[in-house]
PDB file of N, CA and C in Angstrom:
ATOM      1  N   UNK A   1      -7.525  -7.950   6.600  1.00  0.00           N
ATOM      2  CA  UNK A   1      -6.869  -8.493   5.424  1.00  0.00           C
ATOM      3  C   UNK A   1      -5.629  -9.257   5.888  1.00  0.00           C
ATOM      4  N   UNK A   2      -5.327 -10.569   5.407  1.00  0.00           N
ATOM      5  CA  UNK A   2      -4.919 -11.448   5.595  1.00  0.00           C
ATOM      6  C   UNK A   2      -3.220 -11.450   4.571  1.00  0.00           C
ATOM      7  N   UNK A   3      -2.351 -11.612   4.975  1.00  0.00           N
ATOM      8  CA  UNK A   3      -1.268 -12.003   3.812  1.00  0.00           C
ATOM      9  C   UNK A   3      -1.125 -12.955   3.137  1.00  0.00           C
ATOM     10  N   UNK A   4      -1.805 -13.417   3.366  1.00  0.00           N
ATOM     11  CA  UNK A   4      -2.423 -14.762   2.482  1.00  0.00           C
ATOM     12  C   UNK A   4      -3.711 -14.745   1.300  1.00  0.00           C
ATOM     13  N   UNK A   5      -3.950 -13.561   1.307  1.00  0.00           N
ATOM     14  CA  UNK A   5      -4.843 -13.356   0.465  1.00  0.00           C
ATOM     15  C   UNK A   5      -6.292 -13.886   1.267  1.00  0.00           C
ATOM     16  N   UNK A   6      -6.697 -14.036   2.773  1.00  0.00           N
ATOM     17  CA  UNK A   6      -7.721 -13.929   2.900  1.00  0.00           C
ATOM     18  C   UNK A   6      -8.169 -12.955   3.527  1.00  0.00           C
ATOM     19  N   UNK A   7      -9.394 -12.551   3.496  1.00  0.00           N
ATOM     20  CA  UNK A   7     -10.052 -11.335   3.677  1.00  0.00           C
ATOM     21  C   UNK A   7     -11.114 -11.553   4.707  1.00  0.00           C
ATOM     22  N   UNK A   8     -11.317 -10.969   5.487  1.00  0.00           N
ATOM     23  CA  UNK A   8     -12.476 -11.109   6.643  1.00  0.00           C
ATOM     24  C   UNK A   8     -12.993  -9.261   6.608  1.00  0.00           C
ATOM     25  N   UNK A   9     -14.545  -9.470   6.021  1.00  0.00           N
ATOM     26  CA  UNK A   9     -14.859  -8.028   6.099  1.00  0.00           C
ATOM     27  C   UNK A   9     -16.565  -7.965   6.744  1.00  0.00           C
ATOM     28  N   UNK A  10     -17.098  -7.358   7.686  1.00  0.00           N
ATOM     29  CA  UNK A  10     -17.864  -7.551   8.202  1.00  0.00           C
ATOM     30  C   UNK A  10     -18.559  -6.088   9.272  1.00  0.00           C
ATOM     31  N   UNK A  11     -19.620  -5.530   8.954  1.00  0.00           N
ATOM     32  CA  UNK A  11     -20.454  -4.402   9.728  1.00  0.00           C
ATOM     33  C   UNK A  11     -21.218  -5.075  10.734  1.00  0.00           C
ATOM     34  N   UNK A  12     -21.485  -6.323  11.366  1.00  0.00           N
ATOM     35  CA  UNK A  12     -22.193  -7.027  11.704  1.00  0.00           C
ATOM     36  C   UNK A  12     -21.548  -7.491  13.013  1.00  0.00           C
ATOM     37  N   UNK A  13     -21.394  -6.852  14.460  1.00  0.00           N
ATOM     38  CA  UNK A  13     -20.908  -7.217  15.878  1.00  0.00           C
ATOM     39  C   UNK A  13     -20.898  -8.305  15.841  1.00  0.00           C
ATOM     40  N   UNK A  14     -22.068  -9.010  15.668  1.00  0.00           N
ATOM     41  CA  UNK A  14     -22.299 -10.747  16.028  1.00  0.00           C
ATOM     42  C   UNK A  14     -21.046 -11.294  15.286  1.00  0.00           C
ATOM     43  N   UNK A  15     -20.742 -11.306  14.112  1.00  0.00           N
ATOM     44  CA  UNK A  15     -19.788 -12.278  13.925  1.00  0.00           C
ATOM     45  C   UNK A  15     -18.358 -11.601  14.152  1.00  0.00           C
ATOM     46  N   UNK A  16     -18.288 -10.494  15.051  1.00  0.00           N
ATOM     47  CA  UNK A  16     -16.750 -10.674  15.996  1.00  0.00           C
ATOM     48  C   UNK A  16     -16.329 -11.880  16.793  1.00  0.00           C
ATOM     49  N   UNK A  17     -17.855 -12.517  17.166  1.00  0.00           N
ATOM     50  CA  UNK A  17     -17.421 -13.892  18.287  1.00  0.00           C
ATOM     51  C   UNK A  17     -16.851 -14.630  17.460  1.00  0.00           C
ATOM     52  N   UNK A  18     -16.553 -14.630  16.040  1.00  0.00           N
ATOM     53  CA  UNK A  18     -15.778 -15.687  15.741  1.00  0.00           C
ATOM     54  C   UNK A  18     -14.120 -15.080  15.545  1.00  0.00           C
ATOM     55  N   UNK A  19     -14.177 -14.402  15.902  1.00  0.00           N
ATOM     56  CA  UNK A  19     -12.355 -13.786  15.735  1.00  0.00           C
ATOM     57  C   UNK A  19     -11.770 -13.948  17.218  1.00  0.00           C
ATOM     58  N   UNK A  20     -11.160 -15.297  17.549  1.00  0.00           N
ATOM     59  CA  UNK A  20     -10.473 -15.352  19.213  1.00  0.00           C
ATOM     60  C   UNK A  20      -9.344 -15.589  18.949  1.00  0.00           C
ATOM     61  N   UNK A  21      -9.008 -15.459  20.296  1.00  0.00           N
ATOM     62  CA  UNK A  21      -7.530 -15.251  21.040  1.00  0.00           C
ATOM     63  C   UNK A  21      -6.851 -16.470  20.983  1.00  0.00           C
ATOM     64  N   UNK A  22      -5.276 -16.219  20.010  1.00  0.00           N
ATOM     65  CA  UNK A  22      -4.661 -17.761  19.582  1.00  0.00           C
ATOM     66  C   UNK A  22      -4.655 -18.139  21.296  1.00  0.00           C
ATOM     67  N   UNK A  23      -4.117 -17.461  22.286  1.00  0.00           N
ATOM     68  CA  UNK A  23      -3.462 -17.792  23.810  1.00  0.00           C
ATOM     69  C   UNK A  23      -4.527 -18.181  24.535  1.00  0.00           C
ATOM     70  N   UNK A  24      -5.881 -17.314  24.362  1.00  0.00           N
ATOM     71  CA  UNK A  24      -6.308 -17.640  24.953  1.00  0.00           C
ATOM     72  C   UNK A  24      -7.573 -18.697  24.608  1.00  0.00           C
ATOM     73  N   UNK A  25      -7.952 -18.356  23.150  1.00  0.00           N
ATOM     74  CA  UNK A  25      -8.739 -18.999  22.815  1.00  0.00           C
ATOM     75  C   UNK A  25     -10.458 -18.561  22.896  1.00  0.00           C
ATOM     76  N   UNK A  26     -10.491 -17.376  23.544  1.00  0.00           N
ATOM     77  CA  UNK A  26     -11.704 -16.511  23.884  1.00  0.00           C
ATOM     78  C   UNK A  26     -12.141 -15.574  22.967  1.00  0.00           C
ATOM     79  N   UNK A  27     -13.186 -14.957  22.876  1.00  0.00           N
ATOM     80  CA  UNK A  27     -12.995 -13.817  21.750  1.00  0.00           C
ATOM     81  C   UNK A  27     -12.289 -12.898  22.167  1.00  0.00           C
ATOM     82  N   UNK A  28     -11.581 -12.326  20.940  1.00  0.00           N
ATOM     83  CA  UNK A  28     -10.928 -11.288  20.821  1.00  0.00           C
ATOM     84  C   UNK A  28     -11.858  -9.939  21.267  1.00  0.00           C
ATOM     85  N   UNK A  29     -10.871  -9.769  22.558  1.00  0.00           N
ATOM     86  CA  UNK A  29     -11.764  -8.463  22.868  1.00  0.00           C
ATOM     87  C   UNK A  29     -11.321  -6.948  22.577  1.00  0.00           C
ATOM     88  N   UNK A  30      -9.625  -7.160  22.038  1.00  0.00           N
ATOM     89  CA  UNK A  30      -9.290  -5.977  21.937  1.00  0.00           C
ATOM     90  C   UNK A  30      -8.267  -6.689  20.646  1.00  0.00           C
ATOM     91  N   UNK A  31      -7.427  -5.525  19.882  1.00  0.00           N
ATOM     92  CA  UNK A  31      -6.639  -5.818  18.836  1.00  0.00           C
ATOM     93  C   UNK A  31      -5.496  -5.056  18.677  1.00  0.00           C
ATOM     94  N   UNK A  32      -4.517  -5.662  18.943  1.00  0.00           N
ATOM     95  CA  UNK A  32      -2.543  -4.624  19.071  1.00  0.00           C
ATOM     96  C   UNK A  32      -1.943  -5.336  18.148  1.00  0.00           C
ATOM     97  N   UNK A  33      -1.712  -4.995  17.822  1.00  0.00           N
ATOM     98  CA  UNK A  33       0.354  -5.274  16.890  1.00  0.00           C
ATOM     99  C   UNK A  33       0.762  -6.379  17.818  1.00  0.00           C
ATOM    100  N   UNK A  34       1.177  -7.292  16.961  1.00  0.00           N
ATOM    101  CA  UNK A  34       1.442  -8.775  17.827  1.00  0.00           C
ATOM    102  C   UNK A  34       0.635  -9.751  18.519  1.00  0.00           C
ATOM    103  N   UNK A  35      -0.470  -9.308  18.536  1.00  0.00           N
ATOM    104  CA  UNK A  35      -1.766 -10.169  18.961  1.00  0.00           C
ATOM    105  C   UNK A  35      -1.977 -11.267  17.860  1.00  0.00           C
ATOM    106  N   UNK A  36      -2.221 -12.724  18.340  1.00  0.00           N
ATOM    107  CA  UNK A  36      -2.149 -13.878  17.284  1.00  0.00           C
ATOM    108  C   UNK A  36      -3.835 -14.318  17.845  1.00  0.00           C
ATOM    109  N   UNK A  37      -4.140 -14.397  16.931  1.00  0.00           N
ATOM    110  CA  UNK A  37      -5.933 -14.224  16.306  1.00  0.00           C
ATOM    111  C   UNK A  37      -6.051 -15.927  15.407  1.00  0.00           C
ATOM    112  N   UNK A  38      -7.335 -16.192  15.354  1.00  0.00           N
ATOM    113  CA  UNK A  38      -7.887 -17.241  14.721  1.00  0.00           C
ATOM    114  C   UNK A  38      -9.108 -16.902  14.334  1.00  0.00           C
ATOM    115  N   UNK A  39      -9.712 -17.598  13.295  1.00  0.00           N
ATOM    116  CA  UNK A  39     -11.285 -17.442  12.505  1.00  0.00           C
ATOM    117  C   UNK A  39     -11.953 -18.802  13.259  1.00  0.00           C
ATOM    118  N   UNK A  40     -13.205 -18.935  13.972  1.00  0.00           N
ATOM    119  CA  UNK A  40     -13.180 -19.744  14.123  1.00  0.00           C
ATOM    120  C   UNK A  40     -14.515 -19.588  13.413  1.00  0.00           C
ATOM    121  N   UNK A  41     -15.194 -21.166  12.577  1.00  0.00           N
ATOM    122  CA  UNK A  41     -14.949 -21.998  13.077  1.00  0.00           C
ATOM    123  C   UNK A  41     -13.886 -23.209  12.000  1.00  0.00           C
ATOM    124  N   UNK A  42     -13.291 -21.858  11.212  1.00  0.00           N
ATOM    125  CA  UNK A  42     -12.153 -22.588  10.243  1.00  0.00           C
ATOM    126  C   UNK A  42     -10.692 -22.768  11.123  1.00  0.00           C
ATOM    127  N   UNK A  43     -10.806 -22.640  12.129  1.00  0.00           N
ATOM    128  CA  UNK A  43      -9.564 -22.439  12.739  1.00  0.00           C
ATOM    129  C   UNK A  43      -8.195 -23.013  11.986  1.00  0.00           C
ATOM    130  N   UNK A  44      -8.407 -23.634  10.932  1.00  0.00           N
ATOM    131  CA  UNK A  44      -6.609 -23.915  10.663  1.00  0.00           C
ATOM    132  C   UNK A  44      -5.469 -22.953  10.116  1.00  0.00           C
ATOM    133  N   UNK A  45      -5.887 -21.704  10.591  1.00  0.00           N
ATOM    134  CA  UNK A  45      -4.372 -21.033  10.594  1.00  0.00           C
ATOM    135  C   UNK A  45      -4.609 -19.839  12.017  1.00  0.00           C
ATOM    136  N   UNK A  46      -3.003 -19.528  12.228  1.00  0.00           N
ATOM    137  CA  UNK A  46      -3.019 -18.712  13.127  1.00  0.00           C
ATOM    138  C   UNK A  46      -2.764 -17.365  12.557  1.00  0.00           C
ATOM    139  N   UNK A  47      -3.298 -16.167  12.660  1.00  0.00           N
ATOM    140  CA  UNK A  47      -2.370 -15.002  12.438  1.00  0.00           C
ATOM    141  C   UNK A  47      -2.103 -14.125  13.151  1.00  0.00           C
ATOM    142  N   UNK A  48      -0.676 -13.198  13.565  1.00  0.00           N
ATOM    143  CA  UNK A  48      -0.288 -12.446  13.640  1.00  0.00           C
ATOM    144  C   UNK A  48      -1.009 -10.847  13.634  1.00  0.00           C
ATOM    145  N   UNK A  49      -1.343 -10.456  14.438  1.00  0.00           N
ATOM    146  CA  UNK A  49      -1.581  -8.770  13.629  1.00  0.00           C
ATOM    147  C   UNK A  49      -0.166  -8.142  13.651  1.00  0.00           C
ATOM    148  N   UNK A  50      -0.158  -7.588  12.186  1.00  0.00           N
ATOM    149  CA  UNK A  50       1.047  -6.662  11.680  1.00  0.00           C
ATOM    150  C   UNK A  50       0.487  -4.925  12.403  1.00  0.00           C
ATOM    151  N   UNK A  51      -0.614  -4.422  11.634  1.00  0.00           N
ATOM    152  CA  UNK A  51      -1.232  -3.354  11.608  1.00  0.00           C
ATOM    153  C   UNK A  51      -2.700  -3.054  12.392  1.00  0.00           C
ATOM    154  N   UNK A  52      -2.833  -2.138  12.712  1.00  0.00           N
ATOM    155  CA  UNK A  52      -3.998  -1.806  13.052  1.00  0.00           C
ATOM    156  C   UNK A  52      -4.212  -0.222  13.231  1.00  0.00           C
ATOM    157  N   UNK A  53      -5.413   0.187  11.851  1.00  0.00           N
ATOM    158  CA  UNK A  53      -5.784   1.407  11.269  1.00  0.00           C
ATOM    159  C   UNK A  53      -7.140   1.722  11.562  1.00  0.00           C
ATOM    160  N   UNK A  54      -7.166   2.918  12.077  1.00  0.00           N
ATOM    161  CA  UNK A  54      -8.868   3.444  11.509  1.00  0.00           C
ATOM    162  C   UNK A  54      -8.627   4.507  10.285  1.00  0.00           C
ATOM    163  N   UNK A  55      -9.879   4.542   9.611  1.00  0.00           N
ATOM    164  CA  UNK A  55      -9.659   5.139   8.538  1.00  0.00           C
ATOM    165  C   UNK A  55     -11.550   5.578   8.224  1.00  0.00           C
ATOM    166  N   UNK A  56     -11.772   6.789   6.787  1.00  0.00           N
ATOM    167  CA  UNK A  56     -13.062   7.402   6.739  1.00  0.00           C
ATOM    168  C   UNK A  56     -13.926   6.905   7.751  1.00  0.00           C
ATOM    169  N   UNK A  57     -13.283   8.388   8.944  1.00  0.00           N
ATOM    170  CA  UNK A  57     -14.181   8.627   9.921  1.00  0.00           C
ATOM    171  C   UNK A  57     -14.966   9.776   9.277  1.00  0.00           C
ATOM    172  N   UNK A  58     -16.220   9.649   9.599  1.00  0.00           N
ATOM    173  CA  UNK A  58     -17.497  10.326   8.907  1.00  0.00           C
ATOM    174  C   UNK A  58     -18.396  10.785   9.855  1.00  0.00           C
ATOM    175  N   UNK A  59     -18.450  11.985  10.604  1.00  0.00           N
ATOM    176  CA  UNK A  59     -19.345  12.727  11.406  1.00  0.00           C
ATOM    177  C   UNK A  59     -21.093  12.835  10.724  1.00  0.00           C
ATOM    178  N   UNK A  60     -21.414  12.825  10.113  1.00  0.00           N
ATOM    179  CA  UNK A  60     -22.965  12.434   9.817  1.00  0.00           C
ATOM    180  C   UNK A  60     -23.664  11.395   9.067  1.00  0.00           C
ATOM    181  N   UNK A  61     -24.028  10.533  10.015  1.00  0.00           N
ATOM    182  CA  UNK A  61     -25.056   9.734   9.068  1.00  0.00           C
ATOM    183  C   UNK A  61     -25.344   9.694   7.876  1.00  0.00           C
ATOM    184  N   UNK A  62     -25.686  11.149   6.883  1.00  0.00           N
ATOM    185  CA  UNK A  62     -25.557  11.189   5.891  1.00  0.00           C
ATOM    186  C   UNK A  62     -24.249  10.331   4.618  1.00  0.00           C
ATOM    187  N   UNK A  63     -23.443  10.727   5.515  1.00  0.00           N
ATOM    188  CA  UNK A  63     -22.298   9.931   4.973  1.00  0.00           C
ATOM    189  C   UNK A  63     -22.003   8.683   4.586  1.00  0.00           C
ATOM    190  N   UNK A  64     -22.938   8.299   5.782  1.00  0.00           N
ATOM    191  CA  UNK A  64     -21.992   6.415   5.755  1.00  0.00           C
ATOM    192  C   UNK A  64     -22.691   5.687   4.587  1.00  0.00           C
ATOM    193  N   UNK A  65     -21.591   4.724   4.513  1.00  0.00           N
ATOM    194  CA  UNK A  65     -21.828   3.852   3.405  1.00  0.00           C
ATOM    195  C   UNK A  65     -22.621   2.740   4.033  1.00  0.00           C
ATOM    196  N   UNK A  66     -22.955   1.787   3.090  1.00  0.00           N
ATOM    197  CA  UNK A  66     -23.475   0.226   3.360  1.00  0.00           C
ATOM    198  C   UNK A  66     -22.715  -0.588   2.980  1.00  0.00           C
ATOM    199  N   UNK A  67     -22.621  -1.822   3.677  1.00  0.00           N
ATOM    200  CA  UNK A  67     -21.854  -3.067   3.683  1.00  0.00           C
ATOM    201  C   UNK A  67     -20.129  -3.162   3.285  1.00  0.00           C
ATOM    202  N   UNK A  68     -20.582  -3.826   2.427  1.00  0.00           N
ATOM    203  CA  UNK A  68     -19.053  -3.731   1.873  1.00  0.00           C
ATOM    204  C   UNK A  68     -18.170  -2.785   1.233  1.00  0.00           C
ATOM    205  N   UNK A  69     -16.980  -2.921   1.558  1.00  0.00           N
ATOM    206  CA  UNK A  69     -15.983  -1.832   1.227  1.00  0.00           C
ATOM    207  C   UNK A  69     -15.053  -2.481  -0.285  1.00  0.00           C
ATOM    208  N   UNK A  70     -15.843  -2.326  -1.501  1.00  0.00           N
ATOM    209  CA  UNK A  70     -14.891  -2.819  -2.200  1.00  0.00           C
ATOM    210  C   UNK A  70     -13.489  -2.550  -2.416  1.00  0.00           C
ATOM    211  N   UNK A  71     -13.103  -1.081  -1.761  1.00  0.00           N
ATOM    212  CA  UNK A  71     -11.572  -1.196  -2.023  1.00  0.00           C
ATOM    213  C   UNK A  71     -10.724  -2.379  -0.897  1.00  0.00           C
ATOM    214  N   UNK A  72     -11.974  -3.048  -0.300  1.00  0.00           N
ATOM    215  CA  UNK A  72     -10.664  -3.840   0.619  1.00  0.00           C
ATOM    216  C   UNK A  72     -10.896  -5.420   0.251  1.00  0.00           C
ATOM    217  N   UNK A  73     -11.939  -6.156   0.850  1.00  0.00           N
ATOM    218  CA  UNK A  73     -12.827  -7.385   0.584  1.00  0.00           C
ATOM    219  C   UNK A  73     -14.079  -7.347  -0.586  1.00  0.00           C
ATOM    220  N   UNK A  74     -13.636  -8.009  -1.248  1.00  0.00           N
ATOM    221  CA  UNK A  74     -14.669  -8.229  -2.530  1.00  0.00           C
ATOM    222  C   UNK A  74     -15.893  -8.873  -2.082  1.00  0.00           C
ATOM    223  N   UNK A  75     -15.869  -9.504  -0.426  1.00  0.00           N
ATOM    224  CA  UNK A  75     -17.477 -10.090  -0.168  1.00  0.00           C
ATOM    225  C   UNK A  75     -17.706  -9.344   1.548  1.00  0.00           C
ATOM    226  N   UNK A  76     -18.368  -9.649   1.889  1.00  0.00           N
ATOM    227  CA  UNK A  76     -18.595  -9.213   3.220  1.00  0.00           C
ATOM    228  C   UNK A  76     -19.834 -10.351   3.797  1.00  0.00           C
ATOM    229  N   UNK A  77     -19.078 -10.162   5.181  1.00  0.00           N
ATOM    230  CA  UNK A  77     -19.742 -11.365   5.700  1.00  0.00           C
ATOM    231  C   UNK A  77     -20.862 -11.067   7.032  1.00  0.00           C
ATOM    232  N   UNK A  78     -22.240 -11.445   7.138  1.00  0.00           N
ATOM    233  CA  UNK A  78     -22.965 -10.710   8.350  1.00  0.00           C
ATOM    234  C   UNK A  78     -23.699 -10.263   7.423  1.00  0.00           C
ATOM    235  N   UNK A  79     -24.644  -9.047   7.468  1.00  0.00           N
ATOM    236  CA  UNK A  79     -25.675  -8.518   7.639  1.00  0.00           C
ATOM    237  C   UNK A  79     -24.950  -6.514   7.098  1.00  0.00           C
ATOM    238  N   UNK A  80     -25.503  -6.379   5.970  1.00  0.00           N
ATOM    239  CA  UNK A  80     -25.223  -5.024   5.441  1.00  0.00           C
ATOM    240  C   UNK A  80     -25.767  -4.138   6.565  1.00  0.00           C
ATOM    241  N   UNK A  81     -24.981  -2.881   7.275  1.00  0.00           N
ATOM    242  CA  UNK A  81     -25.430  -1.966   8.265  1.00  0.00           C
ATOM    243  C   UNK A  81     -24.817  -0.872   8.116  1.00  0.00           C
ATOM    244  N   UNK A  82     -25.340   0.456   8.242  1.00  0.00           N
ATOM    245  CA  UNK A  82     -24.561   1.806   8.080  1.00  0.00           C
ATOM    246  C   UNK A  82     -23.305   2.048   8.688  1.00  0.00           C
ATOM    247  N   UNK A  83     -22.791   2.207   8.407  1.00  0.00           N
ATOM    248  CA  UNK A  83     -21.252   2.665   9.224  1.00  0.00           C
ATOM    249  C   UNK A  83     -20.445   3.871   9.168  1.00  0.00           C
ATOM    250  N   UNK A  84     -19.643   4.204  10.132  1.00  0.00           N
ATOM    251  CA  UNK A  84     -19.267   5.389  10.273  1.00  0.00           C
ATOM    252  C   UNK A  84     -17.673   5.740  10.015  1.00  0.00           C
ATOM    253  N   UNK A  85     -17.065   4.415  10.218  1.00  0.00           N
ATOM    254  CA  UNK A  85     -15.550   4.698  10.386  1.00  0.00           C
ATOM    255  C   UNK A  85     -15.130   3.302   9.922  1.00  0.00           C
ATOM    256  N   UNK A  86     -13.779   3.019   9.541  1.00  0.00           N
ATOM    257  CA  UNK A  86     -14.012   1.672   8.989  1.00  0.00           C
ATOM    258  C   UNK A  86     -12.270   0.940   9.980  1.00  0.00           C
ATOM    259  N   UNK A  87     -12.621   0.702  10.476  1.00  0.00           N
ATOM    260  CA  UNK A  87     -11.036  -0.365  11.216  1.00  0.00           C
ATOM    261  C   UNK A  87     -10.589  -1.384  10.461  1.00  0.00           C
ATOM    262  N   UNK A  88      -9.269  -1.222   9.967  1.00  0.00           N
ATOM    263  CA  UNK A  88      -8.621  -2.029   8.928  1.00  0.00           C
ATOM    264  C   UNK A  88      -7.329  -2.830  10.104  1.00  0.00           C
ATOM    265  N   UNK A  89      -7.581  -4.161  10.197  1.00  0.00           N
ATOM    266  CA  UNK A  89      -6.682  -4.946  10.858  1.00  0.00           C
ATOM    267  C   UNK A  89      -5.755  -5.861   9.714  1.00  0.00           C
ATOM    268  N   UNK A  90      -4.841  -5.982   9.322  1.00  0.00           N
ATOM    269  CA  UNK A  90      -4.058  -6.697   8.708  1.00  0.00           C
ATOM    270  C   UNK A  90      -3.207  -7.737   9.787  1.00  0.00           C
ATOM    271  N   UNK A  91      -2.877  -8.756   9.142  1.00  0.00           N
ATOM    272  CA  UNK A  91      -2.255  -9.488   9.983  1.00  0.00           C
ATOM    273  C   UNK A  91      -1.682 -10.614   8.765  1.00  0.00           C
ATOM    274  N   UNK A  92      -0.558 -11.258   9.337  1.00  0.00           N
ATOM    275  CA  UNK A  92       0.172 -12.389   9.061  1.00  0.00           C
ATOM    276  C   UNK A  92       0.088 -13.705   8.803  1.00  0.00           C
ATOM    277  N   UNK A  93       0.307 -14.931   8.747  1.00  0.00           N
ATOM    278  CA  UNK A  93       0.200 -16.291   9.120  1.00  0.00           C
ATOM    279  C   UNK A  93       1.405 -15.893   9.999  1.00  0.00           C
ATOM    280  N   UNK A  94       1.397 -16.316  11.142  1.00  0.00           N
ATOM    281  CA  UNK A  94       2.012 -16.838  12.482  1.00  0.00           C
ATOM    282  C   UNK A  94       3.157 -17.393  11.703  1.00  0.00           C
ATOM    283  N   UNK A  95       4.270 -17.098  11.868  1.00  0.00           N
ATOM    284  CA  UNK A  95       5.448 -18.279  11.719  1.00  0.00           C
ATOM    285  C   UNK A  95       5.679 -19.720  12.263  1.00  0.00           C
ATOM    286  N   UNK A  96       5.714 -19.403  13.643  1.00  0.00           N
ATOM    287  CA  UNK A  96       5.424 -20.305  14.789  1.00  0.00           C
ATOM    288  C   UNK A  96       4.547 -21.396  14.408  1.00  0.00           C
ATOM    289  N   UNK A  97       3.089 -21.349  13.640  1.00  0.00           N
ATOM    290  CA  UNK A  97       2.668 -22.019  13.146  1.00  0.00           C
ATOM    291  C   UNK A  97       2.752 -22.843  11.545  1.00  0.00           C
ATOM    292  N   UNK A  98       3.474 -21.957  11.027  1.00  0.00           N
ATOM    293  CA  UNK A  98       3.611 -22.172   9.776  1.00  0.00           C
ATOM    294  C   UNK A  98       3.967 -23.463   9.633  1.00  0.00           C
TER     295      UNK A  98
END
């Protein structure tokens, strides 16, 4: 979740290759507090990560939900898949870029 009101929500590995590295420009292979991120292939903004949460971790299959998480993103992007734990990254628009 974006401070800008955009939302990137997704169960689907494949479209991590589009979340890279402002520095480096590669995919994002890992995610910290202060790491500056891009969507590609919209690339016109940079953001910031503020936060980075895991949250309903769920020990049995039974549990998991499908696709989208309406308390966060109202769409989800990729391919609906069971899941177990859900990683909530928030981030900024970049100042620097602003």
């Amino acid at each position: 979740m974006c401070d800008d009101e955009s939302c990137f929500s997704t169960a689907d590995i494949d479209l991590m290759d589009h979340i890279k590295n402002a520095t480096s420009g590669k995919r994002a292979a890992s995610f910290e507090v202060g790491d500056r991120i891009f969507f590609e292939p919209m690339n016109e903004r940079i953001y910031k990560i503020t936060s980075v949460a895991v949250k309903h971790l769920f020990e049995d299959t039974e549990d998991m939900r499908l696709g989208v998480d309406l308390e966060d993103c109202s769409s989800m992007q990729g391919n609906e898949k069971e899941w177990l734990l859900k990683i909530l990254i928030h981030a900024s628009v970049d100042k620097k870029e602003a």
